[in-house]
Protein backbone atom coordinates (compact mmCIF):
# COMPACT_ATOMS: atom_id res chain seq x y z
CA UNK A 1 14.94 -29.68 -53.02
CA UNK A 2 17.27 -31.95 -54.79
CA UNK A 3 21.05 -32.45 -54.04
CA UNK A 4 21.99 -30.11 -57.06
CA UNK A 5 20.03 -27.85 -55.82
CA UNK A 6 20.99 -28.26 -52.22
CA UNK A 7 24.68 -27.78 -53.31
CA UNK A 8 24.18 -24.77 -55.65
CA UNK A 9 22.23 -23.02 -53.14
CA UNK A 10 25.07 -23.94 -50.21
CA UNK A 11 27.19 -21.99 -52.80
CA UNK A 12 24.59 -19.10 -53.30
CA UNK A 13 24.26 -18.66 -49.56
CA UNK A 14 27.50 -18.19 -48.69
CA UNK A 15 28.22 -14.75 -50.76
CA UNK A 16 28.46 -12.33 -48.39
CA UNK A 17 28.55 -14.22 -45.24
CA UNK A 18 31.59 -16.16 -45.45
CA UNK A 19 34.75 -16.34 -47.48
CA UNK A 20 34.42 -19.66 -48.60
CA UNK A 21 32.73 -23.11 -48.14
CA UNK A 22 33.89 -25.88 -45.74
CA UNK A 23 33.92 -29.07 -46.90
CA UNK A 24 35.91 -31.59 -45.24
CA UNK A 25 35.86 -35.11 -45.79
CA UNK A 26 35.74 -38.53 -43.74
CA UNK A 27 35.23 -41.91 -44.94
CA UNK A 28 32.50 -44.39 -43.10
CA UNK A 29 33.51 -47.13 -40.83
CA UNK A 30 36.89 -44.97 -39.29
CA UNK A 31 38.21 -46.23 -36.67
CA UNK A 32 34.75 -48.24 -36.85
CA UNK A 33 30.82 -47.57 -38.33
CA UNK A 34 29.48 -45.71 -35.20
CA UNK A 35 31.88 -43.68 -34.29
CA UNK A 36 32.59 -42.55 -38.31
CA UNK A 37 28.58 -41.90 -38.11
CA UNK A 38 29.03 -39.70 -34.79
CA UNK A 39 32.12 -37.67 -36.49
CA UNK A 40 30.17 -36.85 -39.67
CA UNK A 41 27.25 -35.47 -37.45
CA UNK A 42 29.41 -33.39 -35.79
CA UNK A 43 31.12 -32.04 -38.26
CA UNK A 44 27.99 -30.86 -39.41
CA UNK A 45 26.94 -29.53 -36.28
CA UNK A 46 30.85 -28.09 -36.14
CA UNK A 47 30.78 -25.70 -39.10
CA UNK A 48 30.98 -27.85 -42.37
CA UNK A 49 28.78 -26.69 -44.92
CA UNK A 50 29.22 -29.74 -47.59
CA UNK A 51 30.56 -33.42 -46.61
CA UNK A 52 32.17 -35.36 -48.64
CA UNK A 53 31.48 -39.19 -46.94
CA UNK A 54 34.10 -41.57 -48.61
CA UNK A 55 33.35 -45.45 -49.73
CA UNK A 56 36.55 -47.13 -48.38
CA UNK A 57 38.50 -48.63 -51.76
CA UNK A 58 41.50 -51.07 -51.68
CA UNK A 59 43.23 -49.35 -54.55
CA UNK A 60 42.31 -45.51 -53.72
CA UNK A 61 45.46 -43.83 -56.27
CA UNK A 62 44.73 -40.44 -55.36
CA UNK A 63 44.84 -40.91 -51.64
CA UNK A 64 48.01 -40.15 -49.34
CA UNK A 65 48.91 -42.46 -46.37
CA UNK A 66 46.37 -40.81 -43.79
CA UNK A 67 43.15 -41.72 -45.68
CA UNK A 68 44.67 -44.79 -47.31
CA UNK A 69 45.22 -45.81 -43.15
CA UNK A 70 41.77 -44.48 -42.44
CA UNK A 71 39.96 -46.84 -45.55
CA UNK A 72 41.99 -49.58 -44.99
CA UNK A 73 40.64 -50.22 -41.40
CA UNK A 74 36.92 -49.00 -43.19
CA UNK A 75 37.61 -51.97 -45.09
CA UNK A 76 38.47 -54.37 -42.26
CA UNK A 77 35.42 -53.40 -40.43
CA UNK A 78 33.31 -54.83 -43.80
CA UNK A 79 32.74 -51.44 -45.00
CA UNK A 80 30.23 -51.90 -48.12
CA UNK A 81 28.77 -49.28 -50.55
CA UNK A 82 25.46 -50.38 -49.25
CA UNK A 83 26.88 -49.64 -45.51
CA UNK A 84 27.89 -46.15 -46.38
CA UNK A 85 24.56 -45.88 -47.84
CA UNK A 86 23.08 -47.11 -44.03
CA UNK A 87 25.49 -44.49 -42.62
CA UNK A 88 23.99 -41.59 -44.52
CA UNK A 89 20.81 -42.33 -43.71
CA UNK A 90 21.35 -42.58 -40.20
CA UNK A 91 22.97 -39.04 -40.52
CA UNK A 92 20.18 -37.75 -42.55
CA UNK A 93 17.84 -39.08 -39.38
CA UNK A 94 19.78 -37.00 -36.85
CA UNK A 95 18.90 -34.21 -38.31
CA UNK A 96 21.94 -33.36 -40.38
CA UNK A 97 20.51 -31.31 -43.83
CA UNK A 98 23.58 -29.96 -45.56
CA UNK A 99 24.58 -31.71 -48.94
CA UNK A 100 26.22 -34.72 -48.20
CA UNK A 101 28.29 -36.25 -51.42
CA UNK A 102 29.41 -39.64 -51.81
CA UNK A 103 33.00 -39.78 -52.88
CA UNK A 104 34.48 -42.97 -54.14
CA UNK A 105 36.15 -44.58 -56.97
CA UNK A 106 33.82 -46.44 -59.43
CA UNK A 107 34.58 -49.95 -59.43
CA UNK A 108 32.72 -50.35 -55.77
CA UNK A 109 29.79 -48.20 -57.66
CA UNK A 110 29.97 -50.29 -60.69
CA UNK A 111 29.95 -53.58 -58.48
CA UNK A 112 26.70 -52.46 -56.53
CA UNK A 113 24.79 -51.23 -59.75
CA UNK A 114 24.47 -47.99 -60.94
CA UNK A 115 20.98 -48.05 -61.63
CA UNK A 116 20.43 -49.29 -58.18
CA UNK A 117 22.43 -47.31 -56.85
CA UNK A 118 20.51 -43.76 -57.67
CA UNK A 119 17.39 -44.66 -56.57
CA UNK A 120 18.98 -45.77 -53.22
CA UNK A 121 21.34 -42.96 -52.65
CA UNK A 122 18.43 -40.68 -53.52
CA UNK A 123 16.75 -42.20 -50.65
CA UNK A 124 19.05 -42.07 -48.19
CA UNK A 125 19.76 -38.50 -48.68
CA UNK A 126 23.23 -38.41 -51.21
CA UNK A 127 23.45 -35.13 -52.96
CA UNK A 128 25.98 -36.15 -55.40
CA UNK A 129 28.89 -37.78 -56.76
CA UNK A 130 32.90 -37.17 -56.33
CA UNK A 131 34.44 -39.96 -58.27
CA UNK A 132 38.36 -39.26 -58.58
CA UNK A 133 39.11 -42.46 -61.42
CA UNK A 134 35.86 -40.90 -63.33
CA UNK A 135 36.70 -37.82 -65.95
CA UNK A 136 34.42 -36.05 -67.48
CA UNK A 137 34.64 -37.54 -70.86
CA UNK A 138 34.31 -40.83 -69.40
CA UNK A 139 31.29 -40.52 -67.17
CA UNK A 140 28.53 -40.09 -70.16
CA UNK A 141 25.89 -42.84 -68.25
CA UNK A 142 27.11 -42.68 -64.58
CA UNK A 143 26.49 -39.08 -64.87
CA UNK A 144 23.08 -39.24 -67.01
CA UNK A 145 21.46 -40.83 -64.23
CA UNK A 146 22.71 -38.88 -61.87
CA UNK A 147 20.85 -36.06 -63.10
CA UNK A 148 17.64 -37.44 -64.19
CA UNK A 149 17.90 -38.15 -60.24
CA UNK A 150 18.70 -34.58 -59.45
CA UNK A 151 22.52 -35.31 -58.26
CA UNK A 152 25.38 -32.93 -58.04
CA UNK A 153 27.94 -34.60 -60.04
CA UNK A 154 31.39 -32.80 -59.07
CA UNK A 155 34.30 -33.11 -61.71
CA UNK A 156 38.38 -32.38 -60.99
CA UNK A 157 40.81 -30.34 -62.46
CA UNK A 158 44.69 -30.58 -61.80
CA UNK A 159 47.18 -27.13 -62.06
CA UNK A 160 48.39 -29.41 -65.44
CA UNK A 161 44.87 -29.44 -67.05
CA UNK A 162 44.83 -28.19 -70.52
CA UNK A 163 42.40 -25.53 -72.02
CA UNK A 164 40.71 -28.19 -73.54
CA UNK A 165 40.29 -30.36 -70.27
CA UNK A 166 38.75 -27.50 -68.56
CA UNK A 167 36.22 -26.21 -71.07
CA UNK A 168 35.21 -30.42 -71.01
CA UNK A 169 35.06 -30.45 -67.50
CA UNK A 170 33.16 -26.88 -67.03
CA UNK A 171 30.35 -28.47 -69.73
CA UNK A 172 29.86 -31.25 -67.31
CA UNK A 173 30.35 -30.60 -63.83
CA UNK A 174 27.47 -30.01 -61.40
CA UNK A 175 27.16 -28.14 -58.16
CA UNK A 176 31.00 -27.51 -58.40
CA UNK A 177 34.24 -28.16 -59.63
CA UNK A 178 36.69 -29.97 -57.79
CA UNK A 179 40.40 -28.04 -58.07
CA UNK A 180 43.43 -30.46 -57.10
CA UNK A 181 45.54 -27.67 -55.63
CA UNK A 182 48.81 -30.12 -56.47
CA UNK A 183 50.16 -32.59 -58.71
CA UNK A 184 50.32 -35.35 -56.44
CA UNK A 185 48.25 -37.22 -53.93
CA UNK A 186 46.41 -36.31 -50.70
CA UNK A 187 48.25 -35.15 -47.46
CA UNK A 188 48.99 -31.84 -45.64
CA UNK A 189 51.71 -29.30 -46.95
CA UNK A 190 53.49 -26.67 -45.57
CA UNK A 191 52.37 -23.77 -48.04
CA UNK A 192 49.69 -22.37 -50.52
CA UNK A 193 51.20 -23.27 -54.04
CA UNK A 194 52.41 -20.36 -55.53
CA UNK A 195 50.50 -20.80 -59.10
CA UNK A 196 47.40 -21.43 -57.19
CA UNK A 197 45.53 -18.16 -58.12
CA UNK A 198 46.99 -18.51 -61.62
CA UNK A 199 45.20 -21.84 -61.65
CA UNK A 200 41.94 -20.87 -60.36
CA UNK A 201 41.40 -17.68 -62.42
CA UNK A 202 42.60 -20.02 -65.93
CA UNK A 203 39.42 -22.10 -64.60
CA UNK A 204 37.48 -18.80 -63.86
CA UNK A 205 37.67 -17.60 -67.45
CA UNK A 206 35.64 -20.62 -68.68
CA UNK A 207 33.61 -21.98 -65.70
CA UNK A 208 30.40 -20.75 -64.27
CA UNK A 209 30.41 -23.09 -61.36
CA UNK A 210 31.90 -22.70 -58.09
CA UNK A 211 35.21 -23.85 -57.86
CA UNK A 212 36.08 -25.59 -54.59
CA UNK A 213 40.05 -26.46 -53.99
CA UNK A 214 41.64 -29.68 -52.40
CA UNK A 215 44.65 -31.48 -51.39
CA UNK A 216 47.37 -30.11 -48.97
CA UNK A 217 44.94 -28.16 -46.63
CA UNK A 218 45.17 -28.57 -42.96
CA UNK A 219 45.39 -25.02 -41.08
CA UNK A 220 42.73 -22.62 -40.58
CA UNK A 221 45.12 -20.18 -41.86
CA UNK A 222 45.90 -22.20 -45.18
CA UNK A 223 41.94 -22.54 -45.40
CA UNK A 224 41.71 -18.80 -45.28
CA UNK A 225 43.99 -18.16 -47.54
CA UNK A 226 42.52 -20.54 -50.53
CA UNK A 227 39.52 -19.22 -49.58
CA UNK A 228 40.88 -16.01 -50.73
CA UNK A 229 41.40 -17.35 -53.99
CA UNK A 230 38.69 -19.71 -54.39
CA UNK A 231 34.80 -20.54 -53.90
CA UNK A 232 35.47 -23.85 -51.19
CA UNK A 233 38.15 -25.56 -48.93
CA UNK A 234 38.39 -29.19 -49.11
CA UNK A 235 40.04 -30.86 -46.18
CA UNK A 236 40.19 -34.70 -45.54
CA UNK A 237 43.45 -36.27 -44.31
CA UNK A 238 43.79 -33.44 -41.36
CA UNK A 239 40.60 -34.39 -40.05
CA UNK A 240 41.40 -38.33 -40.53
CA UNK A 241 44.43 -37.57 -38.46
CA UNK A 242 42.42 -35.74 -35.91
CA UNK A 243 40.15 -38.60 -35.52
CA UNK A 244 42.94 -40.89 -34.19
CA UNK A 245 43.11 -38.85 -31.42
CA UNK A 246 39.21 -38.60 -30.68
CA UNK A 247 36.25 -37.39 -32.61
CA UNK A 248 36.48 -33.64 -30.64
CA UNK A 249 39.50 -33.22 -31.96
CA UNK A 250 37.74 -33.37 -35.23
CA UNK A 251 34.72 -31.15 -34.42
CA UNK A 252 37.11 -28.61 -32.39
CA UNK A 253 39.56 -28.30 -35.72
CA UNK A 254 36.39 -28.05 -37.73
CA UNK A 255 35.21 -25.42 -35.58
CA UNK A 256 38.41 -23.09 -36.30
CA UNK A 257 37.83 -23.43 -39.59
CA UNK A 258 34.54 -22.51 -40.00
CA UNK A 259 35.56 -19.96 -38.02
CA UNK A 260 38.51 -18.48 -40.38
CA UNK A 261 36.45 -18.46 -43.19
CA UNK A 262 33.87 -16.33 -41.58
C-alpha cells in the first residue's frame, strides 16, 4: 500500500469508530534526535492515527513560539532533511505503520533535491507531503512526483480563502485537506472559533477529501469539539510543550485525546 493509500484508508477506517482522526505533530531532533525518535513512537503507540514529523526550518512563518523553540534547538542539534529521513526510518523499524507525513517548508526540500528526495522518502516510509510556503497553484512539479511515487500531498485552506482558492485547492490535494482553523500562526487558544463550522461546510460543498483542522488545539475537549465539525484534529505546539516536561507527558496527553474522539 502506498502513503495515499495508507492515508485515505486511515480516513475510511475511522467512520463509525471514532469521531475524528488524531494527528498531532512533532518535529525531529526535540530536545535532541533520540528522544524526538522515542516521542514519535509513542505517540503512535498512544492513540495518533497520522503524524505529521516536522523538518526543523530557520524561517518557519507559520509557526508560533512553541514549535519555533522546539526547531530552533532541532536545528542546533544539526537537524538535516536527510536526518529526519534517518528518523523515520528508524520509526518505521519499530514497528510504527500509520501514515507518517513529512511537514516542512520547501527551501530545505529544494536544497536536498526533489527528485532525490522521493525515491528516499519512499524508502524510508514518508506517506506524504505538508508544505505550509507551497500552494496549490504553485506546487505543479513538487507535487507531480509526489504522485507518480504514490504520496499524499496535503494542501491548506485559511477561514479567508476565496471560492476560487478552495475549488484550486480541492483539485489538488491528496489524502486530505489541511483547514487553518485561524488567521494567524500556531499556538493554543482558549476557544473553538465561532465561524469554524461555517468554514468547514463552505469547504464541504466543493471538496471530496477529508478535511482535517489545525492551529489553536490543545484540550481533549477542544479536540472533541472540532471533531464535531470536521474529519481530523491537528495538534502540534501542545504536544511540543508537553515534551519539555518529559516524553509521557506527551504520550499521556495523546492518550486523552484519542480517547475524546472515541
Amino acid at each position: 500500500m502506498n502513503g495515499v493509500e495508507l492515508v485515505t484508508q486511515a480516513f475510511e477506517e475511522m467512520n463509525g469508530k471514532r469521531k475524528g482522526l488524531f494527528m498531532p505533530y512533532f518535529p525531529v531532533g526535540y530536545p535532541d534526535f533520540d528522544t524526538s525518535v522515542d516521542i514519535i513512537e509513542g505517540l503512535a503507540k498512544s492513540g495518533a492515527d497520522i503524524i505529521e514529523v516536522g523538518v526543523p526550518f530557520s524561517d518557519p512563518l507559520a509557526d508560533g513560539p512553541s514549535i519555533q523553540y522546539a526547531t530552533q534547538i532541532a536545528l542546533d542539534n544539526g537537524i538535516t532533511v536527510k536526518k529526519c529521513l534517518a528518523g523515520i526510518k528508524e520509526v518505521r523499524n519499530r514497528g510504527v505503520t500509520i501514515p507518517l507525513m513529512l511537514m516542512s517548508y520547501i527551501n530545505p526540500l529544494l536544497a536536498y533535491g526533489l527528485h532525490k528526495l522521493l525515491p528516499d522518502a519512499v524508502e524510508v516510509g514518508v506517506s506524504g507531503f505538508i508544505v505550509p510556503d507551497l500552494p496549490a497553484d504553485e506546487a505543479g512539479e513538487f507535487q507531480l512526483l509526489a504522485e507518480e511515487h504514490g504520496m499524499a500531498f496535503a494542501h491548506f485552506l485559511a477561514p479567508t480563502s476565496n471560492v476560487e482558492r478552495i475549488e484550486l485547492t480541492a483539485k489538488h490535494a491528496r489524502g486530505f485537506i489541511y483547514m487553518v482553523s485561524v488567521t494567524g500562526i500556531t499556538g493554543e487558544r482558549n476557544a473553538v472559533p465561532e465561524d469554524l463550522r461555517g468554514f468547514v461546510n463552505r469547504v464541504r460543498k466543493v471538496a471530496s477529501q477529508p478535511l482535517a483542522v489545525g492551529f489553536g488545539i490543545g484540550t481533549p475537549e477542544k479536540a472533541r469539539a472540532i471533531a464535531e465539525i470536521a474529519d481530523g484534529v491537528i495538534i502540534g505546539s501542545k504536544v511540543v510543550n508537553l515534551a519539555k516536561e518529559s516524553p509521557q507527558a506527551v504520550f499521556t496527553f495523546a492518550e486523552s485525546v484519542a480517547e475524546a474522539l472515541q
